[in-house]
N, C-alpha and C. Protein backbone atom coordinates (compact mmCIF):
# COMPACT_ATOMS: atom_id res chain seq x y z
N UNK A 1 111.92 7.84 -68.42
CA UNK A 1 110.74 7.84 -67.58
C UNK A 1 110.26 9.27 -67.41
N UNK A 2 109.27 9.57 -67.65
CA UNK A 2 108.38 10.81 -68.05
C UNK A 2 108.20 10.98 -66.32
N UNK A 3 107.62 12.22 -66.30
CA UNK A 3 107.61 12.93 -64.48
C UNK A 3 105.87 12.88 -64.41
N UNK A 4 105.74 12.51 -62.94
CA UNK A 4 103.89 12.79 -63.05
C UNK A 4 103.68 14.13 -62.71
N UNK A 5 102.40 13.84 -63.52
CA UNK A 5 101.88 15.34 -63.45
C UNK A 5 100.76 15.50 -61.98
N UNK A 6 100.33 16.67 -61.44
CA UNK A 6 99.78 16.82 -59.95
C UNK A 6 98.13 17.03 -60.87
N UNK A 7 96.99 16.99 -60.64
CA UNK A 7 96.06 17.16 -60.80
C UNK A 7 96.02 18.95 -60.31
N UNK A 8 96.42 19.61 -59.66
CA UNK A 8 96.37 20.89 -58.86
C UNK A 8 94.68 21.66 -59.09
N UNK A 9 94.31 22.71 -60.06
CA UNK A 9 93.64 23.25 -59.69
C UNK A 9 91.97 21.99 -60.43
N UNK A 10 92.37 21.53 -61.26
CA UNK A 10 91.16 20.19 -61.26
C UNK A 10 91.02 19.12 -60.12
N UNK A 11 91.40 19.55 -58.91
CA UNK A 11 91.46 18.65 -58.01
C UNK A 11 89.85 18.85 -57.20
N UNK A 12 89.18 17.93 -57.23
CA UNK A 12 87.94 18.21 -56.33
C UNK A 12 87.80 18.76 -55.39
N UNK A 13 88.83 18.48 -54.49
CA UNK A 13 89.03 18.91 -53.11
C UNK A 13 89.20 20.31 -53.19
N UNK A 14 90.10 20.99 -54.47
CA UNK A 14 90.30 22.02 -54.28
C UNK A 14 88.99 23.41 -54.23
N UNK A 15 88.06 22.60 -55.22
CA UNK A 15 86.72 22.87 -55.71
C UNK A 15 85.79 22.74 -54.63
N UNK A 16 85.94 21.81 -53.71
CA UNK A 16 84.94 21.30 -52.48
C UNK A 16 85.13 22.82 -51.82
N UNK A 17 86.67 22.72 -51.14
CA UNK A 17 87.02 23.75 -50.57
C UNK A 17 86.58 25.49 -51.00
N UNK A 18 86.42 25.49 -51.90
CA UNK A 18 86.21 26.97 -52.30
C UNK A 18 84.92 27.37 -52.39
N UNK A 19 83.88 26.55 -52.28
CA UNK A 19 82.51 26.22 -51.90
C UNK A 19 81.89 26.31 -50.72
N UNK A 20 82.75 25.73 -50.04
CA UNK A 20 82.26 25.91 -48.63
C UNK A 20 83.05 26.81 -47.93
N UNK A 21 84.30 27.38 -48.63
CA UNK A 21 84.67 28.44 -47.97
C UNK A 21 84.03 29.58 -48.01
N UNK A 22 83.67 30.03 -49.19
CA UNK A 22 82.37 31.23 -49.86
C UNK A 22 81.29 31.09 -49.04
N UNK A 23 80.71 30.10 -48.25
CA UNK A 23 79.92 30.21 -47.82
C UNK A 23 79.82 30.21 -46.52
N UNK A 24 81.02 29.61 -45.82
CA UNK A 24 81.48 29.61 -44.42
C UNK A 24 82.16 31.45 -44.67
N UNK A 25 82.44 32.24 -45.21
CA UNK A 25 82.96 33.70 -45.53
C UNK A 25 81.64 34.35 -44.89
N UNK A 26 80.22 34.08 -45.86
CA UNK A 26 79.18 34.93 -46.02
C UNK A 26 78.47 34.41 -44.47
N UNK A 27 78.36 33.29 -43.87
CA UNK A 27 77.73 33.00 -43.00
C UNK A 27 78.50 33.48 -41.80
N UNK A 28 79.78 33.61 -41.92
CA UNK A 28 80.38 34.09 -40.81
C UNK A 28 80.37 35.83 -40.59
N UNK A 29 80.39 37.01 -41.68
CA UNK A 29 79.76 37.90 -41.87
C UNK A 29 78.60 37.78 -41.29
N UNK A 30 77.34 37.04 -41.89
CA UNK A 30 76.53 37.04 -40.87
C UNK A 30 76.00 37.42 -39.47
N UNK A 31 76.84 36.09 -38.81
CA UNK A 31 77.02 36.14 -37.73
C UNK A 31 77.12 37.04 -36.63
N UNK A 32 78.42 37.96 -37.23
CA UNK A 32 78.91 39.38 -36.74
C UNK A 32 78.04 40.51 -36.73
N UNK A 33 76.92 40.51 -37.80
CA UNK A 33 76.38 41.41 -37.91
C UNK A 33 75.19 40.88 -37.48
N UNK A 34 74.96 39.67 -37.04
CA UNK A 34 73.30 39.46 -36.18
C UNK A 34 73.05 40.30 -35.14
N UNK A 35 71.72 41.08 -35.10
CA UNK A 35 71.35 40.91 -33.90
C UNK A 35 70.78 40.53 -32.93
N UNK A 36 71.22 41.00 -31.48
CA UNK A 36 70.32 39.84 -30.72
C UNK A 36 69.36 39.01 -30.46
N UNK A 37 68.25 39.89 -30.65
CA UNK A 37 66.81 39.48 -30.86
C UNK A 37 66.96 37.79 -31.62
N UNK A 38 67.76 37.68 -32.40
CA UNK A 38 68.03 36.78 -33.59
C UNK A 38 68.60 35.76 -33.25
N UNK A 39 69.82 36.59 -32.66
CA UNK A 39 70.05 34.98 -31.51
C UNK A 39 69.77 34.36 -30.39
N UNK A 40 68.30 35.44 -29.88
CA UNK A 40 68.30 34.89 -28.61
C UNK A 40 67.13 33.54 -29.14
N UNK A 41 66.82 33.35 -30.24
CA UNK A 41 66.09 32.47 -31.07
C UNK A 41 66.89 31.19 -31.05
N UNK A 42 67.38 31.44 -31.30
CA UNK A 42 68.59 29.76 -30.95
C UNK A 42 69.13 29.67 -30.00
N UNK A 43 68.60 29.95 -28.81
CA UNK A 43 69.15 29.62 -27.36
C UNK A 43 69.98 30.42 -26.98
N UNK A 44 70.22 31.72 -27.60
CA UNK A 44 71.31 32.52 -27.50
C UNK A 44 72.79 31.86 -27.78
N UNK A 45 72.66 30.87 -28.85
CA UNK A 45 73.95 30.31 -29.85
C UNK A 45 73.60 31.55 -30.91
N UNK A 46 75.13 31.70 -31.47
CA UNK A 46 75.17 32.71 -32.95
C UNK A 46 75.57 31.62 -33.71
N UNK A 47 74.39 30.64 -34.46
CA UNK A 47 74.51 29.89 -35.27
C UNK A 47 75.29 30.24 -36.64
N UNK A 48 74.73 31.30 -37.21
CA UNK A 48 75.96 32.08 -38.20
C UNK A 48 76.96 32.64 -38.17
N UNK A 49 77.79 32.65 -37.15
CA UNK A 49 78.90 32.43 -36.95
C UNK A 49 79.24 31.36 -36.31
N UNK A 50 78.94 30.43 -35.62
CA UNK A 50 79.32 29.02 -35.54
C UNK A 50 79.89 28.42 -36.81
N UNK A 51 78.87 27.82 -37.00
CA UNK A 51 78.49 27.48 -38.74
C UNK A 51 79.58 28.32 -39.22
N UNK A 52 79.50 29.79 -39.90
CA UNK A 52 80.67 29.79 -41.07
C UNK A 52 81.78 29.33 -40.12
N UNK A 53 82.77 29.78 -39.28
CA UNK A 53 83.87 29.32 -38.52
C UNK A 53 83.98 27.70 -38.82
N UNK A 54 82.71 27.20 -39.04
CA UNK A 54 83.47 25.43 -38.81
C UNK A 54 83.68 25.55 -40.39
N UNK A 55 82.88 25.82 -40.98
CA UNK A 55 82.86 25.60 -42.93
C UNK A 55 84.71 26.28 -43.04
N UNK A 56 84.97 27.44 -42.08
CA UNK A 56 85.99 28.13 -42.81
C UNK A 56 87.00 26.63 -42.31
N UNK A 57 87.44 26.40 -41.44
CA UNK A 57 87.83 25.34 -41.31
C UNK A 57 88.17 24.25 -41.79
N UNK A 58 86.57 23.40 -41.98
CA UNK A 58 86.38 22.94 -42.73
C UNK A 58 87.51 22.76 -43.83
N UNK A 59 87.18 23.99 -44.66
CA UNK A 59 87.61 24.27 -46.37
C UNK A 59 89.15 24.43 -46.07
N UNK A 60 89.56 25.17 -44.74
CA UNK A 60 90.89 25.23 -44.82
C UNK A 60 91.73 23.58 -44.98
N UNK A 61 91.06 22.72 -44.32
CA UNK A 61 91.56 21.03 -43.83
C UNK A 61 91.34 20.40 -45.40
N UNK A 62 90.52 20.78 -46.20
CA UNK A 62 90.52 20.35 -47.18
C UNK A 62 91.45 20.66 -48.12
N UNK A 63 91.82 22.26 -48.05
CA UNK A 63 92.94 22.84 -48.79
C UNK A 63 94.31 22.06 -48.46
N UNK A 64 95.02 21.84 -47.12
CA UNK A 64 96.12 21.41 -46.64
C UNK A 64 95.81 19.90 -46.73
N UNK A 65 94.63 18.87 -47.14
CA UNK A 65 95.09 17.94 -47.85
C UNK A 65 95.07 17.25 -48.76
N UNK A 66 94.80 18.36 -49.81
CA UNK A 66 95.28 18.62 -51.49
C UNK A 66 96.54 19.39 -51.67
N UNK A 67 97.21 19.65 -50.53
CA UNK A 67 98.78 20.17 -50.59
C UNK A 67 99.09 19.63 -50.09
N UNK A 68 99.18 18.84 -49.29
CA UNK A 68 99.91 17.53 -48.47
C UNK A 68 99.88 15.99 -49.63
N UNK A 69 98.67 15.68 -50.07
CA UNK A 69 98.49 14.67 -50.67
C UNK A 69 97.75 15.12 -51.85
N UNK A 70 98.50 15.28 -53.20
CA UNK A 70 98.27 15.60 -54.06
C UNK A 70 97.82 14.06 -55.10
N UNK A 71 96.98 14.86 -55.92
CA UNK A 71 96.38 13.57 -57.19
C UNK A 71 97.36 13.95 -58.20
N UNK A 72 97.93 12.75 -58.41
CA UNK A 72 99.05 12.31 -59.14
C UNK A 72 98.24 11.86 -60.38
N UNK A 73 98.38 12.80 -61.77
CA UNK A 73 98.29 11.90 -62.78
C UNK A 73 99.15 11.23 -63.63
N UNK A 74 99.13 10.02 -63.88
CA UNK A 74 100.04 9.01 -64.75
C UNK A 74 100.01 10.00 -66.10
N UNK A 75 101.42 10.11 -66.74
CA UNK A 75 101.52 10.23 -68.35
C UNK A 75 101.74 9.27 -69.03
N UNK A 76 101.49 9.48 -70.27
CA UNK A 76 101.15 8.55 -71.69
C UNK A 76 102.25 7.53 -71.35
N UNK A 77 103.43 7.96 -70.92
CA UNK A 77 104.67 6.87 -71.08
C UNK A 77 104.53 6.27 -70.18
N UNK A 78 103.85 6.26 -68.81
CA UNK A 78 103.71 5.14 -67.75
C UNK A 78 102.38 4.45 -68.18
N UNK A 79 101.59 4.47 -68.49
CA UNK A 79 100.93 4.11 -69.28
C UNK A 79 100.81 3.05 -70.10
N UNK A 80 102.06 3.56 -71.24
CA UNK A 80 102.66 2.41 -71.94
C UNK A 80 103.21 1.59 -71.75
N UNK A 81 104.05 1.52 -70.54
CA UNK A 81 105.00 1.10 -69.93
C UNK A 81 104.71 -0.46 -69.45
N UNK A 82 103.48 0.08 -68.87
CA UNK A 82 102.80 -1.01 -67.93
C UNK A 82 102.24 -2.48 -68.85
């Protein structure tokens, strides 16, 4: 009986995650460097840093469950098996 293989870096999730982390990164930069004037436009919320903080998040929850629950691919011999 052949061993399964993990899907690892072709894993979507892993891909989702690195997407919205890049962009939860740049929006949270943002944020830090708004100034006021800018946020007193949104009610005095710092939407760009809101926003990236949840994306970083986000991408982190996605990372820990593509390492918690990994995509298992079947090999040729389970396969056959069946």
């Amino acid at each position: 009986m052949a061993e399964n293989k993990k899907a690892g870096a072709l894993d979507i999730r892993i891909v989702i995650a690195a997407l919205v982390g890049i962009y939860g990164v740049v929006l949270t930069v943002l944020g830090i460097v708004e100034k006021q004037p800018e946020i007193d436009k949104a009610a005095g919320i710092n939407i760009n840093l809101w926003g990236g903080l949840a994306m970083l998040v986000f991408a982190a929850l996605f990372i820990l469950w593509a390492r918690l629950r990994p995509i298992v691919v079947p090999t040729e011999d389970e396969t056959t098996d069946q």
